[in-house]
N, C-alpha and C. Protein backbone atom coordinates (compact mmCIF):
# COMPACT_ATOMS: atom_id res chain seq x y z
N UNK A 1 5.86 45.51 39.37
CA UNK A 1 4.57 44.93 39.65
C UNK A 1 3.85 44.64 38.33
N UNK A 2 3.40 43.64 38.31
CA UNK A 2 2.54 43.20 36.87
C UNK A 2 1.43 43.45 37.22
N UNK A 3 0.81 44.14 36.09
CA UNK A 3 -0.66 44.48 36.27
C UNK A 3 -1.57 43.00 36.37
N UNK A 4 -2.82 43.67 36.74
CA UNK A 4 -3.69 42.21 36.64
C UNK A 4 -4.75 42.05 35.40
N UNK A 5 -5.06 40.63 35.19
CA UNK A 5 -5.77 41.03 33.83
C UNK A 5 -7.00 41.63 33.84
N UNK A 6 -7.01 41.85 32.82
CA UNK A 6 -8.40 42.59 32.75
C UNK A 6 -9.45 40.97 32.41
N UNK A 7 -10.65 41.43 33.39
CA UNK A 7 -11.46 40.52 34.01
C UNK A 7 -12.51 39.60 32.47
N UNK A 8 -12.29 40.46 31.81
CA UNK A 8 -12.87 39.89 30.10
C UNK A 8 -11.76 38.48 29.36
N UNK A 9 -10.65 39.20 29.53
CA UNK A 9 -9.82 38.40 29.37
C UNK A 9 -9.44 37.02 29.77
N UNK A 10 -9.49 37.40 31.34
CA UNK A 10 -9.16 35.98 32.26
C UNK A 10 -10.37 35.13 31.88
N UNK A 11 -11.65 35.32 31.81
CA UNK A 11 -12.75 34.59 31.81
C UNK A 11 -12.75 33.76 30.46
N UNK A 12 -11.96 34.68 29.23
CA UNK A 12 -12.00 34.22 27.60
C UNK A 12 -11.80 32.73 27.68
N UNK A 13 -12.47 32.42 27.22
CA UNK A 13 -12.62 30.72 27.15
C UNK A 13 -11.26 30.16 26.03
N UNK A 14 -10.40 28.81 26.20
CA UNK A 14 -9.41 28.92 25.32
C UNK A 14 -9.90 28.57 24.14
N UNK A 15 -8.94 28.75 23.23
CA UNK A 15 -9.49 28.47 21.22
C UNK A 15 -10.23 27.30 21.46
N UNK A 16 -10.76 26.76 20.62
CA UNK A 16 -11.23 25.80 20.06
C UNK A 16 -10.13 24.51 19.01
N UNK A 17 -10.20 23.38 19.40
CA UNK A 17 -9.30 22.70 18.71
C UNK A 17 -9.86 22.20 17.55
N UNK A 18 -9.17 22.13 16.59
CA UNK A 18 -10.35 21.59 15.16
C UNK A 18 -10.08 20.18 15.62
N UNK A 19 -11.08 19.33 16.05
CA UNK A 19 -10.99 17.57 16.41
C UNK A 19 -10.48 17.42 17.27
N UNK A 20 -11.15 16.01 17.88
CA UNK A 20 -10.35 15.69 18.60
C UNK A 20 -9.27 15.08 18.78
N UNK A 21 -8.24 14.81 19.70
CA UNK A 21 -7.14 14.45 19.29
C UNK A 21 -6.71 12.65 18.80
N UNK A 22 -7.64 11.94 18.99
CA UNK A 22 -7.62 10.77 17.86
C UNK A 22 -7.99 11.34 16.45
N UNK A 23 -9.00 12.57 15.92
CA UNK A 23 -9.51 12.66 14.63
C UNK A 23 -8.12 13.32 13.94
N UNK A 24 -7.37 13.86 15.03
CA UNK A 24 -5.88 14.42 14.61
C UNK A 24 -4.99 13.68 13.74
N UNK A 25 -4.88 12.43 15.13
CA UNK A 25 -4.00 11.35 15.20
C UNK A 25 -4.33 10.47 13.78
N UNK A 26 -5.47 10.16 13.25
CA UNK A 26 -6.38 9.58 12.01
C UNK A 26 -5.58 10.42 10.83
N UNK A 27 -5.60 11.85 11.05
CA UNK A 27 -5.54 12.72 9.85
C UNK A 27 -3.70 12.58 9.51
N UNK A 28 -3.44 12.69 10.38
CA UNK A 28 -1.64 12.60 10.54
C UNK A 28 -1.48 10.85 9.88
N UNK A 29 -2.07 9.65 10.44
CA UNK A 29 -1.58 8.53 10.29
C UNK A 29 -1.81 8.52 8.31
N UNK A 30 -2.81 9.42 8.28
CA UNK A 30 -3.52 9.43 6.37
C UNK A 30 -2.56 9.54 6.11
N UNK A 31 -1.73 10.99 6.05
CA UNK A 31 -0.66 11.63 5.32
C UNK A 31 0.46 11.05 5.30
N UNK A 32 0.63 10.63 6.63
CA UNK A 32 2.18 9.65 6.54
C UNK A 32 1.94 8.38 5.52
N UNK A 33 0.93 7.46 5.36
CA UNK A 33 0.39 6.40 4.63
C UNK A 33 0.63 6.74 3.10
N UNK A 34 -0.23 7.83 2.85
CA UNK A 34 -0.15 8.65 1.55
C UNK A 34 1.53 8.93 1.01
N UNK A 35 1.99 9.32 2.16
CA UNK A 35 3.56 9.61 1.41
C UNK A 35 4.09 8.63 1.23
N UNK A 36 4.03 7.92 1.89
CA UNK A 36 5.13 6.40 1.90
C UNK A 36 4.53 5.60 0.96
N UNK A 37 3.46 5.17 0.07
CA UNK A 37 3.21 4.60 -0.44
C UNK A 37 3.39 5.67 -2.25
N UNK A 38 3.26 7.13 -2.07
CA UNK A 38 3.67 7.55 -2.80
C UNK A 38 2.09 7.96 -3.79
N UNK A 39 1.61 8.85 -2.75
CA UNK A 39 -0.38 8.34 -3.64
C UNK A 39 -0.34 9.01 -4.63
N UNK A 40 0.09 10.25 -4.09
CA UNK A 40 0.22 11.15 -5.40
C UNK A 40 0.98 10.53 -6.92
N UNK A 41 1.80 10.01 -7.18
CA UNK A 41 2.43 9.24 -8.26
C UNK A 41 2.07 8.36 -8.42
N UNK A 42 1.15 7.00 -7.86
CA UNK A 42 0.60 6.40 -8.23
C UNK A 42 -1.04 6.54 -9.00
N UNK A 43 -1.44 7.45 -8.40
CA UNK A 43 -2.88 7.95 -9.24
C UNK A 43 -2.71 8.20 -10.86
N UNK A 44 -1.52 9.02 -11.19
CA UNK A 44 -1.15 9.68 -12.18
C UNK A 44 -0.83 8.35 -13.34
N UNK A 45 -0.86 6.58 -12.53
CA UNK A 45 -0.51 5.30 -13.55
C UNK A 45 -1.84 4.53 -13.63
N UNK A 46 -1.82 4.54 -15.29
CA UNK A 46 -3.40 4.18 -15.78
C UNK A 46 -4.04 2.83 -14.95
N UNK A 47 -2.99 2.13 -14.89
CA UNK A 47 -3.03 0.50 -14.31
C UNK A 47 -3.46 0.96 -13.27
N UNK A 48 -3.71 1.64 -12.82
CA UNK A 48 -4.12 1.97 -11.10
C UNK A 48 -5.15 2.37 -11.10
N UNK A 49 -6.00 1.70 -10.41
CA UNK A 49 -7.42 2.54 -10.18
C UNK A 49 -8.15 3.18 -9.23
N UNK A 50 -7.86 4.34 -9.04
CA UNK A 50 -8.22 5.54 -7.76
C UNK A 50 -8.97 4.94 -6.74
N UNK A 51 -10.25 4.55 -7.47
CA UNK A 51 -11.03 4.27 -6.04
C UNK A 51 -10.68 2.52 -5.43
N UNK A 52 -10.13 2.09 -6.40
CA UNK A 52 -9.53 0.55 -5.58
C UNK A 52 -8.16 0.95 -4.49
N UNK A 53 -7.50 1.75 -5.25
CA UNK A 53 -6.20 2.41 -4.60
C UNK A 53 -6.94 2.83 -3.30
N UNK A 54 -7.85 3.68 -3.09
CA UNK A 54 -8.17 4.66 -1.86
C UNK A 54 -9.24 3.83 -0.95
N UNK A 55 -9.28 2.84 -1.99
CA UNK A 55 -10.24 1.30 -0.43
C UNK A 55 -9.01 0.96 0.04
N UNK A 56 -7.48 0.71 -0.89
CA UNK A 56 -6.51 0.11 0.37
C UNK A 56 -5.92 0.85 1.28
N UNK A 57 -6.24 1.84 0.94
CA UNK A 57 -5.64 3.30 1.45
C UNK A 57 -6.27 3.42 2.82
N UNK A 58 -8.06 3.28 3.02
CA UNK A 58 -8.89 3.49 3.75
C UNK A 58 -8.50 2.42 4.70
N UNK A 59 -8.64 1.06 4.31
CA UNK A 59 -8.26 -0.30 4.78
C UNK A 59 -6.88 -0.23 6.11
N UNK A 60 -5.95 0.07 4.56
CA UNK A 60 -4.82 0.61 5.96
C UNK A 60 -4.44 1.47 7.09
N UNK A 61 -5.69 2.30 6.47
CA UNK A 61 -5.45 3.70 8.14
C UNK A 61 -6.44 2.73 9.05
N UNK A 62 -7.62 2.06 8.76
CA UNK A 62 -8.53 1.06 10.00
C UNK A 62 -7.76 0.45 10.60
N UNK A 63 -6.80 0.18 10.20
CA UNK A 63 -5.74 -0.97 10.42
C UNK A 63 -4.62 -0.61 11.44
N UNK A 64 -4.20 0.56 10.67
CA UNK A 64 -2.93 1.03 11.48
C UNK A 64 -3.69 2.23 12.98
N UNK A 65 -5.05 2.24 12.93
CA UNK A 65 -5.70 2.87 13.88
C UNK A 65 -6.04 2.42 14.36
N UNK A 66 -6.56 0.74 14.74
CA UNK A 66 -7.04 0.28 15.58
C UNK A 66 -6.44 -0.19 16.77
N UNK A 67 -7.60 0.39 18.04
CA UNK A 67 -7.29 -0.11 19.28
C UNK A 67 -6.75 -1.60 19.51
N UNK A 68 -7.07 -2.28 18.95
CA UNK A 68 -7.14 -3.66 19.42
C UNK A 68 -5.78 -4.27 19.77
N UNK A 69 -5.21 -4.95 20.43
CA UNK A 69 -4.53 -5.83 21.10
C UNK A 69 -3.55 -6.64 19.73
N UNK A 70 -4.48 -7.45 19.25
CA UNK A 70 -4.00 -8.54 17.91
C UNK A 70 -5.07 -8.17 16.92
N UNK A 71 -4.37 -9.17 15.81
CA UNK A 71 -5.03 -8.37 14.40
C UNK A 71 -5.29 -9.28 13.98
N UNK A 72 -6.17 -9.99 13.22
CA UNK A 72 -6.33 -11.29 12.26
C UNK A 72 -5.67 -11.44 11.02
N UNK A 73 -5.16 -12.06 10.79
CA UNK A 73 -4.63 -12.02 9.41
C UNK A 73 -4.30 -13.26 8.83
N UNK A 74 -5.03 -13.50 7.89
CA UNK A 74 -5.43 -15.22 7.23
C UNK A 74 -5.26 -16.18 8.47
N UNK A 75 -6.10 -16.27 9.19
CA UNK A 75 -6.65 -17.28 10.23
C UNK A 75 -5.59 -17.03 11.18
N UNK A 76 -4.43 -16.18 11.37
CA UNK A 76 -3.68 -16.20 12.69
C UNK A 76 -3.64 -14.74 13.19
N UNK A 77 -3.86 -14.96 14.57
CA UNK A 77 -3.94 -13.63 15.09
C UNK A 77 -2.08 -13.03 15.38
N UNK A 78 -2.34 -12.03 15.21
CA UNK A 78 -0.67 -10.89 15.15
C UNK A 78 -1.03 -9.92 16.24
N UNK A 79 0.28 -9.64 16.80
CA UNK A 79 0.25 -8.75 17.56
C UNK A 79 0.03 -7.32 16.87
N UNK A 80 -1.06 -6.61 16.92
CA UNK A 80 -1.11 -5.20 16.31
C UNK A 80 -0.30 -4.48 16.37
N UNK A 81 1.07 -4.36 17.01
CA UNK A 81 1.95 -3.47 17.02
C UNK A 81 3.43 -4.08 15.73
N UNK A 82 3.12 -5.10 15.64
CA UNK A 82 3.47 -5.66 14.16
C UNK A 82 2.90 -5.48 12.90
N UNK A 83 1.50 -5.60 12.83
CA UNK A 83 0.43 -5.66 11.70
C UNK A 83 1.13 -4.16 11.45
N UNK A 84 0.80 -3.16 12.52
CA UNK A 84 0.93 -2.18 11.97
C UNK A 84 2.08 -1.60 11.41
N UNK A 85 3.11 -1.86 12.32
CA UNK A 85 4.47 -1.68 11.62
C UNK A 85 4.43 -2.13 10.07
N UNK A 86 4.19 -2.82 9.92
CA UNK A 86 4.22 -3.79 8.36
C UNK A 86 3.83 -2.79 7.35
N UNK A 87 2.31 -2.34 8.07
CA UNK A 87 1.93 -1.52 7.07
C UNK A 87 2.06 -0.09 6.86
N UNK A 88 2.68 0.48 7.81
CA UNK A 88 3.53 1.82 8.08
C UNK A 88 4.80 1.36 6.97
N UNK A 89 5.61 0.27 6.81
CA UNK A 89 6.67 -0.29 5.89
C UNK A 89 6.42 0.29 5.05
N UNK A 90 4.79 -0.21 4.18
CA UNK A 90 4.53 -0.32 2.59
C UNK A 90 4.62 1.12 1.70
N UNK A 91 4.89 0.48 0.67
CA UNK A 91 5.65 1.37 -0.21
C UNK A 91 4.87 1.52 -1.74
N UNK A 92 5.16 1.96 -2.94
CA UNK A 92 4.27 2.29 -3.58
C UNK A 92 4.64 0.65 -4.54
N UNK A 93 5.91 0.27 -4.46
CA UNK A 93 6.18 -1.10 -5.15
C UNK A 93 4.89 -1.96 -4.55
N UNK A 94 4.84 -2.39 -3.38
CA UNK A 94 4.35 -3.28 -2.48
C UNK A 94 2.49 -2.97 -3.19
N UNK A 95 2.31 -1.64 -3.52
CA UNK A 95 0.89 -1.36 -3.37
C UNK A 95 0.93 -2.26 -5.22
N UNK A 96 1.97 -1.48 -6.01
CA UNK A 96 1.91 -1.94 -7.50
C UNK A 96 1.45 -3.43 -7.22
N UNK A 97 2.45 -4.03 -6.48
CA UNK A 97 2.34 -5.66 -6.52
C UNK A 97 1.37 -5.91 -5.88
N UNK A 98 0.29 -5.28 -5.31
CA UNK A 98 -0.90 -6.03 -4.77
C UNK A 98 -1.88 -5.85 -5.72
N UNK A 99 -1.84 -4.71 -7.14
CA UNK A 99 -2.50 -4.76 -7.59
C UNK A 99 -2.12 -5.99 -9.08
N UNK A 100 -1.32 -6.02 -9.42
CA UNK A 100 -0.72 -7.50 -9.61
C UNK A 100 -1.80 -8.65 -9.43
N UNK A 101 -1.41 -9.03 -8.05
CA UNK A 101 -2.03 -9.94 -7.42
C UNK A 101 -3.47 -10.12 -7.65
N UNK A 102 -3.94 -8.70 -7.74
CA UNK A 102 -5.42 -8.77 -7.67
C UNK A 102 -6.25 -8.58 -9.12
N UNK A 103 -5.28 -8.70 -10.16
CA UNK A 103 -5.52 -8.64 -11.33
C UNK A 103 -5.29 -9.91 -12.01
N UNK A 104 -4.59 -10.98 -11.32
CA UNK A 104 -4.07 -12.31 -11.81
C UNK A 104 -5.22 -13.33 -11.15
N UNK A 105 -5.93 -12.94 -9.99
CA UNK A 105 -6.82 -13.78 -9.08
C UNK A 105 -7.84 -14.26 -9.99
N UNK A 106 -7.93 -15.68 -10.02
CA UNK A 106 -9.74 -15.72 -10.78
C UNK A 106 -10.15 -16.78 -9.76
N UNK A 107 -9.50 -16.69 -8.25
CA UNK A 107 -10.93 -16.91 -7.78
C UNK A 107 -11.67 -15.74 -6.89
N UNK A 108 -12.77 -16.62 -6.58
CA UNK A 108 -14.05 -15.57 -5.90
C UNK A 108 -13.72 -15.70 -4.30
N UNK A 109 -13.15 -14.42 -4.00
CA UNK A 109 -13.09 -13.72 -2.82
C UNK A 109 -14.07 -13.41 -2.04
N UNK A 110 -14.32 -14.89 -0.57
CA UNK A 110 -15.66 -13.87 0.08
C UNK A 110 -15.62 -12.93 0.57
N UNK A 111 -14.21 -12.53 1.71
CA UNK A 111 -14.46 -11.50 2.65
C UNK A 111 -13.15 -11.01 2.17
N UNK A 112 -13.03 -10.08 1.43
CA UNK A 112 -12.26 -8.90 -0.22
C UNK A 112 -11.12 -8.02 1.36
N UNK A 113 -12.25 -8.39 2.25
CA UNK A 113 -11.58 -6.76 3.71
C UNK A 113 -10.10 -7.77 4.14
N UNK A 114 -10.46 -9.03 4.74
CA UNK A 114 -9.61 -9.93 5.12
C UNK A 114 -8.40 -10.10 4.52
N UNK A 115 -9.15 -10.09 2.73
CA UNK A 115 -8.17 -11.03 1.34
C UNK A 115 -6.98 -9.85 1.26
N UNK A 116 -7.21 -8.57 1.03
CA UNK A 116 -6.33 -7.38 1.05
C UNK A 116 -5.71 -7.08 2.61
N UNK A 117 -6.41 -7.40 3.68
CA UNK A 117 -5.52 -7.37 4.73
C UNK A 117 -4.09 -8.35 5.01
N UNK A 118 -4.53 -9.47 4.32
CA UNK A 118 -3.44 -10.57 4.18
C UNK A 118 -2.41 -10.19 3.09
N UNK A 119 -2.83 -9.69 1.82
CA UNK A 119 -1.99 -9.15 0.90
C UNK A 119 -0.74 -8.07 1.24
N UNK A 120 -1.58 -6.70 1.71
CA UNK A 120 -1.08 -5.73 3.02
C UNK A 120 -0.16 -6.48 3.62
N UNK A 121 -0.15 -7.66 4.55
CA UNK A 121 0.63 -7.42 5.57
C UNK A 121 1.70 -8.37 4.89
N UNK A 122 1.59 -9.61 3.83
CA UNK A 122 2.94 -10.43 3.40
C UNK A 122 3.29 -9.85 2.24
N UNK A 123 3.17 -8.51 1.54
CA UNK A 123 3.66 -7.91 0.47
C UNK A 123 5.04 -8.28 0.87
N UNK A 124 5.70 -7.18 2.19
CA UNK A 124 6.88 -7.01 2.20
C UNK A 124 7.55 -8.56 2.34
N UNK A 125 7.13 -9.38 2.49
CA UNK A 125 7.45 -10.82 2.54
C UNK A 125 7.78 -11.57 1.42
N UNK A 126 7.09 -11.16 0.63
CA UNK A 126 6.92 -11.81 -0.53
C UNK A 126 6.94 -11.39 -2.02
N UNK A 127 6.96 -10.44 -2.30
CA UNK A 127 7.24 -9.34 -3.39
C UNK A 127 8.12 -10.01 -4.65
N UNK A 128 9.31 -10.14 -3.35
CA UNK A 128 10.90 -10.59 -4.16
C UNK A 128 10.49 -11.61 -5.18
N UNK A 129 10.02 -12.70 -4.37
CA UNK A 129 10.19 -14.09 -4.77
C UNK A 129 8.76 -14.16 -5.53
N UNK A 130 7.75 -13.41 -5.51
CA UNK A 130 7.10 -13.38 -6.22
C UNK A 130 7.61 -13.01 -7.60
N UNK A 131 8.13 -11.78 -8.15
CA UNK A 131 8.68 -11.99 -9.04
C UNK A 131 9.87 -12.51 -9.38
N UNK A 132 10.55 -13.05 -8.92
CA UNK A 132 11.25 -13.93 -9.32
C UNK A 132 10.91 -15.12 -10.11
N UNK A 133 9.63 -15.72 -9.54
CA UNK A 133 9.51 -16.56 -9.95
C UNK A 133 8.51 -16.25 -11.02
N UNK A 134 8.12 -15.38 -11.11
CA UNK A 134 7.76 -15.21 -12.64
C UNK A 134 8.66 -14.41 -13.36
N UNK A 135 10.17 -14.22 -13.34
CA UNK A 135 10.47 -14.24 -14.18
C UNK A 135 11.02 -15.48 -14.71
N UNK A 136 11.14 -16.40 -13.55
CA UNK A 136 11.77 -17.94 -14.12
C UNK A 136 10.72 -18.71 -15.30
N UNK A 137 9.37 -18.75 -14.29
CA UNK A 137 8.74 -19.24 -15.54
C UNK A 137 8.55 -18.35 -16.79
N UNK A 138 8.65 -16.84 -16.85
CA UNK A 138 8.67 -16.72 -18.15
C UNK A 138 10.50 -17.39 -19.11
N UNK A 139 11.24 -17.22 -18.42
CA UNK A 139 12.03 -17.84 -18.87
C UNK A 139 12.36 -19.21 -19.43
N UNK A 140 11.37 -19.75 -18.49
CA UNK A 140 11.22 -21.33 -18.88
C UNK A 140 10.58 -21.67 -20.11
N UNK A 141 10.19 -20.51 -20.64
CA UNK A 141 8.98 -21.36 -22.03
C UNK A 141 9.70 -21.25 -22.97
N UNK A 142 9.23 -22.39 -24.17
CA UNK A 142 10.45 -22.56 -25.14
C UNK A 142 10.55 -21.22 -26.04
N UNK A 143 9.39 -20.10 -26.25
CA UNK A 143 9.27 -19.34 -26.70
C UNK A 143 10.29 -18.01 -25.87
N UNK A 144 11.20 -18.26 -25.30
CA UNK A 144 11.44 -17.28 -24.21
C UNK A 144 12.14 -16.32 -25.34
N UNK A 145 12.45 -14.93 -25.46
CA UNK A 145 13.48 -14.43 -26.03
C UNK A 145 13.05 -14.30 -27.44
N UNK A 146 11.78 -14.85 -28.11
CA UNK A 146 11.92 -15.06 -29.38
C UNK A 146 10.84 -13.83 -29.75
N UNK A 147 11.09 -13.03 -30.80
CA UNK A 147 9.54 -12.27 -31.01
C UNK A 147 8.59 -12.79 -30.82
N UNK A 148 7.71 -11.66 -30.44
CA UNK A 148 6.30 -12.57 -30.36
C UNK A 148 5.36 -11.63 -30.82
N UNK A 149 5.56 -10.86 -32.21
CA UNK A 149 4.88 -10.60 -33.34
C UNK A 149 4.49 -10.96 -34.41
N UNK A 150 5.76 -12.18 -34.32
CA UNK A 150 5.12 -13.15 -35.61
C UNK A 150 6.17 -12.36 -36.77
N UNK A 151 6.82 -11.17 -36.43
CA UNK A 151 7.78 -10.72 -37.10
C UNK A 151 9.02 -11.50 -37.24
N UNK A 152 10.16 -11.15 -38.37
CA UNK A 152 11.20 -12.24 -38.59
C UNK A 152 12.10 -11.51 -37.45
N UNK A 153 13.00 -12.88 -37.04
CA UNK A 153 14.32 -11.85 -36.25
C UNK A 153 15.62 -10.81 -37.03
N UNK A 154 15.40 -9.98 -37.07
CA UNK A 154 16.74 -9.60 -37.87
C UNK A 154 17.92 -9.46 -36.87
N UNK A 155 17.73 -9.74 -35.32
CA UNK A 155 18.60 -9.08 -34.80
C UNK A 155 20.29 -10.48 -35.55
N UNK A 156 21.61 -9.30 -34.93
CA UNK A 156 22.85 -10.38 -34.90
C UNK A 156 23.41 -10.88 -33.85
N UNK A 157 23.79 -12.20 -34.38
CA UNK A 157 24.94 -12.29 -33.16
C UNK A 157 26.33 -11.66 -33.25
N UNK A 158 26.88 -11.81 -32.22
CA UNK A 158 28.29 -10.61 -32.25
C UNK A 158 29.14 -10.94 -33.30
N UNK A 159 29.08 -12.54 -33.58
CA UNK A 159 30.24 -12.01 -35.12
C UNK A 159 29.80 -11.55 -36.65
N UNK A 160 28.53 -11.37 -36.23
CA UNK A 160 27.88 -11.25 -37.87
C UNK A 160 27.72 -9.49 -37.73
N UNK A 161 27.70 -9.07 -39.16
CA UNK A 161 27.19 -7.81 -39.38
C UNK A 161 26.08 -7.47 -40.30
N UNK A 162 25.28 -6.49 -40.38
CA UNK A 162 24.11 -6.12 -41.22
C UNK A 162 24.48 -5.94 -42.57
């Protein structure tokens, strides 16, 4: 026979949960974001700047948390269960190359939330061929390969010696 509880007990109200379970779901989507993009190792590179890093950071958990149906992204709406995938993808390359992007821009950005949501979601799209093609055009200039200290070349070619 099992005893019965004692009447203090049965009444004990259960624990308390710290949040609720979206503020959970928020805190979990951070950390996974944070790892995959690699936050910790990117803070530690001068070119990077913490609090621009932790607006895309912020940007992408709104993003990958929102209720909504479709997502906007440069004038076409996406199914949010794509947008987000995309940005669950990104990686700490993808984040380097947006800051790239956003260091080469000279024009004036009205809505900066939109301009980085579009960046975010065609990184993984476009990365490759982005540099690629700057390495072609650096290749293309007649200066390609040549010092560019203004120093003499001493290097050889393979049949000559020093």
């Amino acid at each position: 026979m099992t005893p019965a509880p004692v009447e203090d007990e049965a009444a004990a109200a259960p624990p308390e949960r710290k949040g609720t379970g979206k503020d959970a779901a928020v805190q979990i989507y951070r950390e996974i974001l944070l790892e995959n993009i690699e936050y910790d190792y990117l803070i530690q590179d001068s070119s990077i700047d913490r609090e621009q890093l932790d607006e895309i950071v912020d940007l992408m958990l709104e993003t990958v948390c929102t209720s909504r149906k479709t997502i906007r992204i440069a004038g076409d709406d996406y199914p949010a269960e794509l947008v987000k995938s995309k940005f669950m993808k990104l990686n700490s390359e993808h984040i380097r190359f947006i800051f790239d992007c956003l260091r080469e821009n000279t024009t004036k950005v009205r809505n900066i939330k939109q301009y980085l949501r579009a960046m975010l979601f065609n990184a993984p799209s476009t990365i490759s061929n982005y540099y690629t093609s700057l390495v072609a055009h650096d290749m293309a200039q007649p200066d390609w390969g040549k010092p560019k200290s203004g120093l003499p070349d001493y290097s050889c070619s393979p049949d000559e010696s020093l």
